[in-house]
C-alpha atoms as a PDB file:
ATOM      1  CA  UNK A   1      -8.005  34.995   2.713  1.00  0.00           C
ATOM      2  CA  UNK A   2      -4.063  35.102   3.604  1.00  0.00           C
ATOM      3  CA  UNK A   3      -4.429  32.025   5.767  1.00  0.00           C
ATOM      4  CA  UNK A   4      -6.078  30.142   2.545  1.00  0.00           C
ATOM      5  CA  UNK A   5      -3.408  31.578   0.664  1.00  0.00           C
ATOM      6  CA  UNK A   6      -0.374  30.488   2.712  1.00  0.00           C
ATOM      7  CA  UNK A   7      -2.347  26.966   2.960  1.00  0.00           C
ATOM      8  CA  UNK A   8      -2.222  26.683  -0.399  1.00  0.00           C
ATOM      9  CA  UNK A   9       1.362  27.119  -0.799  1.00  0.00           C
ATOM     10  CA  UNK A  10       2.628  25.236   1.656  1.00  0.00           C
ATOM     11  CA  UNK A  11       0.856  22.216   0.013  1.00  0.00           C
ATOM     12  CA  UNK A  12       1.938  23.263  -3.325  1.00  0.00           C
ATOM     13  CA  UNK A  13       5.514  23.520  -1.568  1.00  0.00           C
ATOM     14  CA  UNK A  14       5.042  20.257  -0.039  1.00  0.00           C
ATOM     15  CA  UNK A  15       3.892  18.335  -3.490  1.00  0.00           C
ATOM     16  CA  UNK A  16       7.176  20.054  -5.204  1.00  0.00           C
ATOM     17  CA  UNK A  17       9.233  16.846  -5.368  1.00  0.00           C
ATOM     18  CA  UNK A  18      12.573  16.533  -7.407  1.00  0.00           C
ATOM     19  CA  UNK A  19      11.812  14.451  -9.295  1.00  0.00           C
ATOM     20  CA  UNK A  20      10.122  14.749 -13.004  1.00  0.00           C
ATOM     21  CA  UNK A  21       7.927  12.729 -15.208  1.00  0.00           C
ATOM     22  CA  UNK A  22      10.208  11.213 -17.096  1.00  0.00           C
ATOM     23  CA  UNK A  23      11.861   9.742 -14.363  1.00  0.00           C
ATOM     24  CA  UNK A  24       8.618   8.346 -12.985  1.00  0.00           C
ATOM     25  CA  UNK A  25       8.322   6.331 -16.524  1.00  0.00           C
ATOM     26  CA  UNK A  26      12.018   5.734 -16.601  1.00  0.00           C
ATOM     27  CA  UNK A  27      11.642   3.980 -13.009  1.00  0.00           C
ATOM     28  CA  UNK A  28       8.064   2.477 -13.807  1.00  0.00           C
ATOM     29  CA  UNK A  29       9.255   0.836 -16.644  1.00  0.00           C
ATOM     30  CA  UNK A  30      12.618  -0.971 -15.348  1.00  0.00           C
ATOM     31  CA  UNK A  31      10.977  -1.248 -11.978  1.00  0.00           C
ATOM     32  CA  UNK A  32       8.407  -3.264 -14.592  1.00  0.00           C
ATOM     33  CA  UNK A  33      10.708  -5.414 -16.658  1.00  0.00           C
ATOM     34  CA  UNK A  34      12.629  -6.229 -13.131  1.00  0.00           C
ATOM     35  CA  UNK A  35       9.722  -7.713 -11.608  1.00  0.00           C
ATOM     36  CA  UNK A  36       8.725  -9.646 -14.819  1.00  0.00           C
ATOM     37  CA  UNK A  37      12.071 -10.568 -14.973  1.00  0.00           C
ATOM     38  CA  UNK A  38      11.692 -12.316 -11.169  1.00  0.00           C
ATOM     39  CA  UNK A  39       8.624 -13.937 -11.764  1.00  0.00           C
ATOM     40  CA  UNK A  40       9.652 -15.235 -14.478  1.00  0.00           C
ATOM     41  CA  UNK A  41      12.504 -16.442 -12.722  1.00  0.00           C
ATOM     42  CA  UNK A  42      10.657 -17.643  -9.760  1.00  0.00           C
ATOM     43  CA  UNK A  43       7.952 -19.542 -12.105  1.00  0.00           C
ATOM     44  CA  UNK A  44      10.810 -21.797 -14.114  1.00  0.00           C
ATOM     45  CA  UNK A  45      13.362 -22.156 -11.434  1.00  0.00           C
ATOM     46  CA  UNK A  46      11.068 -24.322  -9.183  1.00  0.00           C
ATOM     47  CA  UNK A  47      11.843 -22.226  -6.263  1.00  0.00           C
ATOM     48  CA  UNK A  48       7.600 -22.849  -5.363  1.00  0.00           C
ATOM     49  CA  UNK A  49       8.132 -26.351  -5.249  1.00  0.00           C
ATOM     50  CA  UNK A  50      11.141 -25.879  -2.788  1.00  0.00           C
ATOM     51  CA  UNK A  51       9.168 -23.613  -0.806  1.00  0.00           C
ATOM     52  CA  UNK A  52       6.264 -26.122  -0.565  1.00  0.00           C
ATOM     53  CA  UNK A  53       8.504 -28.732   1.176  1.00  0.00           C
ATOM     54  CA  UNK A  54      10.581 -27.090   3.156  1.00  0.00           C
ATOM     55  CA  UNK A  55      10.635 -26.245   6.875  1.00  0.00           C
ATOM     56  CA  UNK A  56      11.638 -22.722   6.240  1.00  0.00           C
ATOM     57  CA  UNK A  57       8.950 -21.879   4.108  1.00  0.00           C
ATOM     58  CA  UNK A  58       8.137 -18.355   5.884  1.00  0.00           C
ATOM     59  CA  UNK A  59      11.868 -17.204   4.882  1.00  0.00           C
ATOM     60  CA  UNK A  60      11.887 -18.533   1.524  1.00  0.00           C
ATOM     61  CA  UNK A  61       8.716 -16.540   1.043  1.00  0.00           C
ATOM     62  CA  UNK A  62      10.168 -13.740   3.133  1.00  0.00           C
ATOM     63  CA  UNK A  63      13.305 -13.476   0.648  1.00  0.00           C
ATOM     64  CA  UNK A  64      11.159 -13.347  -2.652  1.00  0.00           C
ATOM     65  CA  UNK A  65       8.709 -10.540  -1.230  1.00  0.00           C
ATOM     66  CA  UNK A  66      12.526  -8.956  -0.406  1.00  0.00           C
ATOM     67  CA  UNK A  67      13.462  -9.552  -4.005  1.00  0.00           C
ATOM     68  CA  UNK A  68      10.233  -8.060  -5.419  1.00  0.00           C
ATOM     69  CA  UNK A  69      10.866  -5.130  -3.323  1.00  0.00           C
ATOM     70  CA  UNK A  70      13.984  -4.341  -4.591  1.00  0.00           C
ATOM     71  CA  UNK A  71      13.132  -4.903  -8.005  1.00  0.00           C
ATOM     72  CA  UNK A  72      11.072  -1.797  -7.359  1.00  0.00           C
ATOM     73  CA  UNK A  73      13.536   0.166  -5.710  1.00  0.00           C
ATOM     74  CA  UNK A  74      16.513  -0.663  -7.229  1.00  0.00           C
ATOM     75  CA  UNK A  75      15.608   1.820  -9.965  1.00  0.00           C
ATOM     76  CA  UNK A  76      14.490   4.116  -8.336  1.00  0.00           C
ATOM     77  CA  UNK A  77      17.951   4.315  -6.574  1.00  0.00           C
ATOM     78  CA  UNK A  78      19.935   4.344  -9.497  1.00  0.00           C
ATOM     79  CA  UNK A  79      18.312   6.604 -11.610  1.00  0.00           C
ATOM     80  CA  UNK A  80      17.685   9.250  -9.139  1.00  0.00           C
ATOM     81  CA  UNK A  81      20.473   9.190  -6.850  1.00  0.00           C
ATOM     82  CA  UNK A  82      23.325  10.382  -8.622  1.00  0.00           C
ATOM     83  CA  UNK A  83      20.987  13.114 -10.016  1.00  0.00           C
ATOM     84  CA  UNK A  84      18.847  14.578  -7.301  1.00  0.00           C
ATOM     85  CA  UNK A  85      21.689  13.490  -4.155  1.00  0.00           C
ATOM     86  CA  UNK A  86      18.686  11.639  -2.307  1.00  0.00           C
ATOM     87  CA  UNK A  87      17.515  12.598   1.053  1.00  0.00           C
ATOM     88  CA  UNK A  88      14.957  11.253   3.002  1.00  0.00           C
ATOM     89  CA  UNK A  89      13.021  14.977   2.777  1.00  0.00           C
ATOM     90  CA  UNK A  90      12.814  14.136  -0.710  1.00  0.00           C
ATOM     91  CA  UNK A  91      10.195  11.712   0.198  1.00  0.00           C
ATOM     92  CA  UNK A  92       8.318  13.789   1.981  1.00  0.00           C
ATOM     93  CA  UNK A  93       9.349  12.573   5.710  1.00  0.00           C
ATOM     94  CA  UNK A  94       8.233  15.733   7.507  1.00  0.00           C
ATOM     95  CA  UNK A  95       7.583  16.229  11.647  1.00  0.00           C
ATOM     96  CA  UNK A  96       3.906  15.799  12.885  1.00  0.00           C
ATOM     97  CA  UNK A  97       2.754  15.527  16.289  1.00  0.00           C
ATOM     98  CA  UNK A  98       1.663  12.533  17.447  1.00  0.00           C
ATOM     99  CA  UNK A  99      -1.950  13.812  18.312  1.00  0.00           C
ATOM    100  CA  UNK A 100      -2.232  15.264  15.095  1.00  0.00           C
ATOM    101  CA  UNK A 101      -1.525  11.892  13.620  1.00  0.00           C
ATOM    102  CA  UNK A 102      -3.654   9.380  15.788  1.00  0.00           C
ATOM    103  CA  UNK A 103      -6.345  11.987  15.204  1.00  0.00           C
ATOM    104  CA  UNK A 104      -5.803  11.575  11.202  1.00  0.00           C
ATOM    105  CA  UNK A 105      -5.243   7.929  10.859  1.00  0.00           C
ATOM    106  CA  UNK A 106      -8.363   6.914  13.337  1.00  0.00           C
ATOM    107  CA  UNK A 107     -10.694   9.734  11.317  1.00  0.00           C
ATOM    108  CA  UNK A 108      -9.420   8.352   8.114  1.00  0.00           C
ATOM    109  CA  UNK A 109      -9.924   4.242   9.023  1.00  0.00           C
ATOM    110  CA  UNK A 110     -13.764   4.993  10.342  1.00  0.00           C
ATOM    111  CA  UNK A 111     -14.148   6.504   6.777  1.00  0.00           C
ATOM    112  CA  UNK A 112     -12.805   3.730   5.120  1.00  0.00           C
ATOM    113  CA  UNK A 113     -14.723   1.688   6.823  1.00  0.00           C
ATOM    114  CA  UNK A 114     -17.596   3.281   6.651  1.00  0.00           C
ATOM    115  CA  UNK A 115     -17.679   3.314   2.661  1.00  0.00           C
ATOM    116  CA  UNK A 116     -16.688  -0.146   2.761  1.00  0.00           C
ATOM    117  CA  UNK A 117     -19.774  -0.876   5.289  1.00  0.00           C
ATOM    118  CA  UNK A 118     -22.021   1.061   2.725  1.00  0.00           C
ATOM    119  CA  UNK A 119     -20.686  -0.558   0.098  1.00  0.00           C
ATOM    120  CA  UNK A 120     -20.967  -4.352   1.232  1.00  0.00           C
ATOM    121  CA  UNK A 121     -24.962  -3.110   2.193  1.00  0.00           C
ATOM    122  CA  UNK A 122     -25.385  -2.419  -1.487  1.00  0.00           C
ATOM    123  CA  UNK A 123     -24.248  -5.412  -2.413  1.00  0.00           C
ATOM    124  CA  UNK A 124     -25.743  -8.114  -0.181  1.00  0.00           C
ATOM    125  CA  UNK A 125     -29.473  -5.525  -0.936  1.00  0.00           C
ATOM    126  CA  UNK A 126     -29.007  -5.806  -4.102  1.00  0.00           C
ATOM    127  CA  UNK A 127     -27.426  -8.731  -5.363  1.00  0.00           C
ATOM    128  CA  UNK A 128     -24.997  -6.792  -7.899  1.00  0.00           C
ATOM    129  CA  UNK A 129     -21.710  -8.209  -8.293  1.00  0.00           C
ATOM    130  CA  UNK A 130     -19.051  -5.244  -8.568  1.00  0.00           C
ATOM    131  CA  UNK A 131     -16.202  -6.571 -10.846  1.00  0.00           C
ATOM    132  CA  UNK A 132     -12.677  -5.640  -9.144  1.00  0.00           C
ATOM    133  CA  UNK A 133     -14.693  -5.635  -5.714  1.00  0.00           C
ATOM    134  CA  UNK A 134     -13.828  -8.559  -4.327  1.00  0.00           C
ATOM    135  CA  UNK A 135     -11.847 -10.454  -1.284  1.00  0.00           C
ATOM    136  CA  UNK A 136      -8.324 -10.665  -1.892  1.00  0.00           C
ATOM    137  CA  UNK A 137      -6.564 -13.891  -1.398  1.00  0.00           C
ATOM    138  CA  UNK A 138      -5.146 -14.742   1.858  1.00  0.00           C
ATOM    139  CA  UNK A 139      -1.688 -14.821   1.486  1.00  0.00           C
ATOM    140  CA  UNK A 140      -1.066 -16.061   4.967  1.00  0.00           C
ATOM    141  CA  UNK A 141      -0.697 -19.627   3.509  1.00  0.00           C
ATOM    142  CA  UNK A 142       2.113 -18.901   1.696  1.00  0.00           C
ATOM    143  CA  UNK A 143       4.200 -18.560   4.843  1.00  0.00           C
ATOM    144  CA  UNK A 144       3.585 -21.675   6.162  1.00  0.00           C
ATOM    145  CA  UNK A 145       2.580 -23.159   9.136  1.00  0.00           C
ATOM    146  CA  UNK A 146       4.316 -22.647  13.011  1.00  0.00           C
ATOM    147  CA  UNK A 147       5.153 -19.514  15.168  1.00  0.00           C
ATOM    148  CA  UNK A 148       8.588 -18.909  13.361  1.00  0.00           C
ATOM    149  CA  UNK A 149       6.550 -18.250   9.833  1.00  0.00           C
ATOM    150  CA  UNK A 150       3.721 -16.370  11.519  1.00  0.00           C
ATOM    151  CA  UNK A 151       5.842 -13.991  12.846  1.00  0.00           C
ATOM    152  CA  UNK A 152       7.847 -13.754   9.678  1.00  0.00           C
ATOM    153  CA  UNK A 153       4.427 -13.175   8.036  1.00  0.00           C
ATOM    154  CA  UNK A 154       3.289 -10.689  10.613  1.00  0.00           C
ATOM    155  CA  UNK A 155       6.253  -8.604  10.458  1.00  0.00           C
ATOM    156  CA  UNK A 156       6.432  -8.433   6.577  1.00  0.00           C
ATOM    157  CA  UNK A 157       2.483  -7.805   6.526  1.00  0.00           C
ATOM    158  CA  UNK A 158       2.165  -5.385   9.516  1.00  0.00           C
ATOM    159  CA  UNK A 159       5.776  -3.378   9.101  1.00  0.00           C
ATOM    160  CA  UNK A 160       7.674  -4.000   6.203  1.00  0.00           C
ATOM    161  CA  UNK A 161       5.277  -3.749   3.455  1.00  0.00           C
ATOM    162  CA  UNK A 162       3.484  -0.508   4.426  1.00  0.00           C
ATOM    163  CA  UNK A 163       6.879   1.196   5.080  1.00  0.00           C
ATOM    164  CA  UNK A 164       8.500   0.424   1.617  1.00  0.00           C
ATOM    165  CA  UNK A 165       4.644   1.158  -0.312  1.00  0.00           C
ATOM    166  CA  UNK A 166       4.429   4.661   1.588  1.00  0.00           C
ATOM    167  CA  UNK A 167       7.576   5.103   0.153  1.00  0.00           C
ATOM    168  CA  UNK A 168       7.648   4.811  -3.070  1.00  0.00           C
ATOM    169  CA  UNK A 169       3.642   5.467  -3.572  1.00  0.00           C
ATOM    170  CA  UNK A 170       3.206   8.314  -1.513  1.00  0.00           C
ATOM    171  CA  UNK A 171       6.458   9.674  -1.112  1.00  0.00           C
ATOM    172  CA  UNK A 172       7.740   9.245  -4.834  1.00  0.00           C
ATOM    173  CA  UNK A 173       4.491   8.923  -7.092  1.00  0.00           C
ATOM    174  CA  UNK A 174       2.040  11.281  -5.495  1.00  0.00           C
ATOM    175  CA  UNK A 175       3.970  14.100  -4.627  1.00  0.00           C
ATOM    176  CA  UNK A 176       5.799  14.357  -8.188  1.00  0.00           C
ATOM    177  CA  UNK A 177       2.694  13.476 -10.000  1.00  0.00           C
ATOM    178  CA  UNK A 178       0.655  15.799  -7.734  1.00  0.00           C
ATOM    179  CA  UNK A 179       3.686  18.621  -8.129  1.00  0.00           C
ATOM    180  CA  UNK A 180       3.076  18.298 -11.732  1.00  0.00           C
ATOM    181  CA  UNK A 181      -0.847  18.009 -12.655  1.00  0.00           C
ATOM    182  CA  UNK A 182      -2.374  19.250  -9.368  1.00  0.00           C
ATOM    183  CA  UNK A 183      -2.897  17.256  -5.947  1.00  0.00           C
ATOM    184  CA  UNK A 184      -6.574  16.243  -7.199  1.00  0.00           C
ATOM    185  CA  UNK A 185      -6.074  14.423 -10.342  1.00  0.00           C
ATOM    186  CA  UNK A 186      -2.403  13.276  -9.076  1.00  0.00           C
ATOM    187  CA  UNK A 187      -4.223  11.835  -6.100  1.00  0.00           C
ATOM    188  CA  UNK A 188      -6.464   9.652  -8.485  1.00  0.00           C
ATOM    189  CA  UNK A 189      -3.560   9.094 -10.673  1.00  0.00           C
ATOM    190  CA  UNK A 190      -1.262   8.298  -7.939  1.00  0.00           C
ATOM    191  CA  UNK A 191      -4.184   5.816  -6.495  1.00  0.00           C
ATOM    192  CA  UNK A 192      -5.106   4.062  -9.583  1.00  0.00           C
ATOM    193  CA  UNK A 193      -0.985   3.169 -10.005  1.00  0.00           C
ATOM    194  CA  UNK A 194      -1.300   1.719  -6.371  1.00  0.00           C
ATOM    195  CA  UNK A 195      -4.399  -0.644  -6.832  1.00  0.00           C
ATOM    196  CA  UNK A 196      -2.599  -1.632 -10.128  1.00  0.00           C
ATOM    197  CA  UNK A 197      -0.024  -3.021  -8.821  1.00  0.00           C
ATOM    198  CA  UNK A 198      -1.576  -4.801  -6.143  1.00  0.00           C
ATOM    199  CA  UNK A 199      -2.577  -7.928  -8.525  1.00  0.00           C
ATOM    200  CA  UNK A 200      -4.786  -9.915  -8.948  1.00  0.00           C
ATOM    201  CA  UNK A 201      -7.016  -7.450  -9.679  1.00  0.00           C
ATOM    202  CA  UNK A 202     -10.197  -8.664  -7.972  1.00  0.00           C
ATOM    203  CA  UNK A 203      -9.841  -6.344  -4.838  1.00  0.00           C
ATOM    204  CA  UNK A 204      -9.206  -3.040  -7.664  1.00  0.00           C
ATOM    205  CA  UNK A 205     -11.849  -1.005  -6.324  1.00  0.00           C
ATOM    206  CA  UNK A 206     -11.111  -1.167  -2.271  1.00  0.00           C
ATOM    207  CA  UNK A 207      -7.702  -0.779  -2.390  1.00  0.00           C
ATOM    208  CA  UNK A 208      -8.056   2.303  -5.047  1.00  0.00           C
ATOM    209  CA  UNK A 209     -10.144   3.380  -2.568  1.00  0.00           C
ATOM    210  CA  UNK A 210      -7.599   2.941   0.092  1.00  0.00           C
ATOM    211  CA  UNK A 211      -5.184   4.563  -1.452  1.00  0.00           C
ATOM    212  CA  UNK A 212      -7.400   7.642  -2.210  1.00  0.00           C
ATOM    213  CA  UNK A 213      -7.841   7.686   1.627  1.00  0.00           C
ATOM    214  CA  UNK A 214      -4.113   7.846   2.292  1.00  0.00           C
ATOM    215  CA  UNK A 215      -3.355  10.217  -0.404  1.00  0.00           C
ATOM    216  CA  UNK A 216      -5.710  12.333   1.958  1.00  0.00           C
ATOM    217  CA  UNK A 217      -3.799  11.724   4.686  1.00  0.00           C
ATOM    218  CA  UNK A 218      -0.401  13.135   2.891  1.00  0.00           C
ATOM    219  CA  UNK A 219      -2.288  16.231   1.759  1.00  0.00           C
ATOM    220  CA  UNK A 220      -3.668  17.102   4.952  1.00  0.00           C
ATOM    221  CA  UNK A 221      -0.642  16.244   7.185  1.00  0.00           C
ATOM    222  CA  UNK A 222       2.020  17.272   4.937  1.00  0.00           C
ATOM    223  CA  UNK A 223       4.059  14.408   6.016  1.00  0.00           C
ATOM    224  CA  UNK A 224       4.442  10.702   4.922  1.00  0.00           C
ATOM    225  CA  UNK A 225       4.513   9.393   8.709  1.00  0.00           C
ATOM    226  CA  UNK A 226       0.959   9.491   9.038  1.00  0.00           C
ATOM    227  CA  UNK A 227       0.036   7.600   6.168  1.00  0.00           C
ATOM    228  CA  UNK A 228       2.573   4.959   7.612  1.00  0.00           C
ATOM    229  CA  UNK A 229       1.342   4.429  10.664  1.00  0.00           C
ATOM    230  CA  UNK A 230      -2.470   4.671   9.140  1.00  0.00           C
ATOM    231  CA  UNK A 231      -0.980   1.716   6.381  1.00  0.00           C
ATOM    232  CA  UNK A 232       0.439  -0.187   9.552  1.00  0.00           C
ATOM    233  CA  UNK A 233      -2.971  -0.031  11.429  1.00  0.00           C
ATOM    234  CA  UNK A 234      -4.946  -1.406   8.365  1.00  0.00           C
ATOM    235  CA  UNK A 235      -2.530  -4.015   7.373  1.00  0.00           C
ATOM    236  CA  UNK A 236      -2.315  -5.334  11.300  1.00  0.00           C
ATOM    237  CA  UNK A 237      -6.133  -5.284  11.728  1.00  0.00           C
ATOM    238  CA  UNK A 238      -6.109  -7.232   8.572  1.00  0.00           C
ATOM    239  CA  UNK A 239      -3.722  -9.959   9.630  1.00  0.00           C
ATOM    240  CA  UNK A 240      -5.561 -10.455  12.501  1.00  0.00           C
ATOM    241  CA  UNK A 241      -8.668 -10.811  11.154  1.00  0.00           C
ATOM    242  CA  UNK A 242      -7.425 -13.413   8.596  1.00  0.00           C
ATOM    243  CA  UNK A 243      -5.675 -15.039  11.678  1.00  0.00           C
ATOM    244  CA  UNK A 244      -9.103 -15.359  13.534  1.00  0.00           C
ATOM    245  CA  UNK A 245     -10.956 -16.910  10.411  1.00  0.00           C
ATOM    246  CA  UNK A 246      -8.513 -19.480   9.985  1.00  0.00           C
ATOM    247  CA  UNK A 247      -8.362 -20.388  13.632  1.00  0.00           C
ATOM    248  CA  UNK A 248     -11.997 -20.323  13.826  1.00  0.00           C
ATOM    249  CA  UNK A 249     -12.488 -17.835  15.841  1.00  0.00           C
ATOM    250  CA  UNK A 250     -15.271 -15.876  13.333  1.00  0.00           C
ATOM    251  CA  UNK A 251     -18.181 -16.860  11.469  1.00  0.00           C
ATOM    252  CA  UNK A 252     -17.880 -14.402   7.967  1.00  0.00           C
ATOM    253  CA  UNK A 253     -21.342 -15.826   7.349  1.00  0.00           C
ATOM    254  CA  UNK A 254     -22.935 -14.638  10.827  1.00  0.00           C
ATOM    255  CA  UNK A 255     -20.539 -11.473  10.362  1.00  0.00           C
ATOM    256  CA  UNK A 256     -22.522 -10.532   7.393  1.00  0.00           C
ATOM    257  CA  UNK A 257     -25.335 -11.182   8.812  1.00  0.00           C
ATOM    258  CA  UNK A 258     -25.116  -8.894  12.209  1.00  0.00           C
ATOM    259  CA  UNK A 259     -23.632  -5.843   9.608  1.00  0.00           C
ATOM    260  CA  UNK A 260     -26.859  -6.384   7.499  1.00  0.00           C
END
């Protein structure tokens, strides 16, 4: 019963961020009208069409994902900083072993994939057509052809992305949302925010369900590094697939087929 209880409030501990509610909507909501702000931007000052025809596509592309970015965090920065003196142990950066972790992040991707597996069975058996369940767009594209904008690509995709999202999704929204209305519903709260903002929306429902399965991994491990490394697995294994389908290297069709 004591080792329950001192479980229990080390991961209440843990989920005790600095931050409050209000500054969640305070950041949300510039962190918002920032982004709009840069699309809108981006949409009227032609910088797509520049893109388009130019040889450095990949860093073009690379500098507005930068931009976004920082459109996030930018608030984030200056409304909390001054206040709460930030540290990285505010964001929940906390030792693990390194077995602990490869055990958690391999245990947690079979389980995504699993549901996924069960999932894509239901559908092909049955023919129903789950709104907000579909493939997202490959973004690859966007970068370009040539080596210099694959890598640019990879790096953003594979490293850069899942750092800066653990960040601010796990390490910001989940553990003050989960400090405040328990780790449960902040979990689903915390996930639901995630899959949001990952638009379009026609991939909702498997990256909510990704980001359920690396809220796990922050409330079992106590520690954000995990969740990175799981984020950094997932988003690699996706590049490469989306690498091999555009060199040719995989039949989807046949794929389907040998999973069915």
């Amino acid at each position: 019963m004591n080792v329950i209880i001192n479980l229990f409030y080390r991961m209440k501990k843990y989920f005790q961020a600095p931050w409050s509610i209000k500054d969640i909507l305070l950041v949300t909501i510039f962190a918002g009208i920032m982004v709009g702000v840069l699309a809108l931007t981006l949409k009227y000052s032609g910088l797509g069409e520049i893109a388009d025809s130019s040889e450095r596509k990949g860093l073009i592309i690379a500098g507005i994902f930068i931009l976004q970015w920082i459109a996030i965090f930018l608030p984030l920065i200056l409304i909390t900083r001054k206040k709460y003196k930030l540290k990285w142990e505010h964001f929940g950066f906390k030792r693990i072993s390194v077995k602990k972790t490869i055990a958690l992040v391999i245990g947690s991707y079979l389980l995504f994939i699993g549901i996924s597996i069960l999932i894509g069975i239901f559908i092909i058996l049955t023919d129903i057509r789950i709104p907000g369940y579909q493939v997202q767009d490959d973004i690859l594209p966007l970068f370009g052809e040539g080596l210099t904008n694959l890598i640019i690509a990879g790096v953003l995709i594979t490293v850069v992305a899942p750092l800066i999202e653990e960040i601010f999704f796990r390490g910001f929204l989940l553990r003050t949302i989960s400090g405040k209305i328990g780790i449960v519903w902040g979990s689903i709260v915390a996930a639901l925010i995630f899959a949001a903002l990952h638009m379009p929306w026609q991939s909702f429902i498997p990256i909510f369900i990704l980001g359920i399965i690396i809220n796990r991994i922050v409330i079992n491990s106590k520690s954000l590094w995990p969740a990175i490394v799981f984020h950094m697995l997932n988003n690699a294994i996706v590049f490469a697939f989306l690498l091999a389908l555009e060199n040719n290297l995989i039949d989807l069709e046949e794929l389907v087929i040998m999973l069915t």
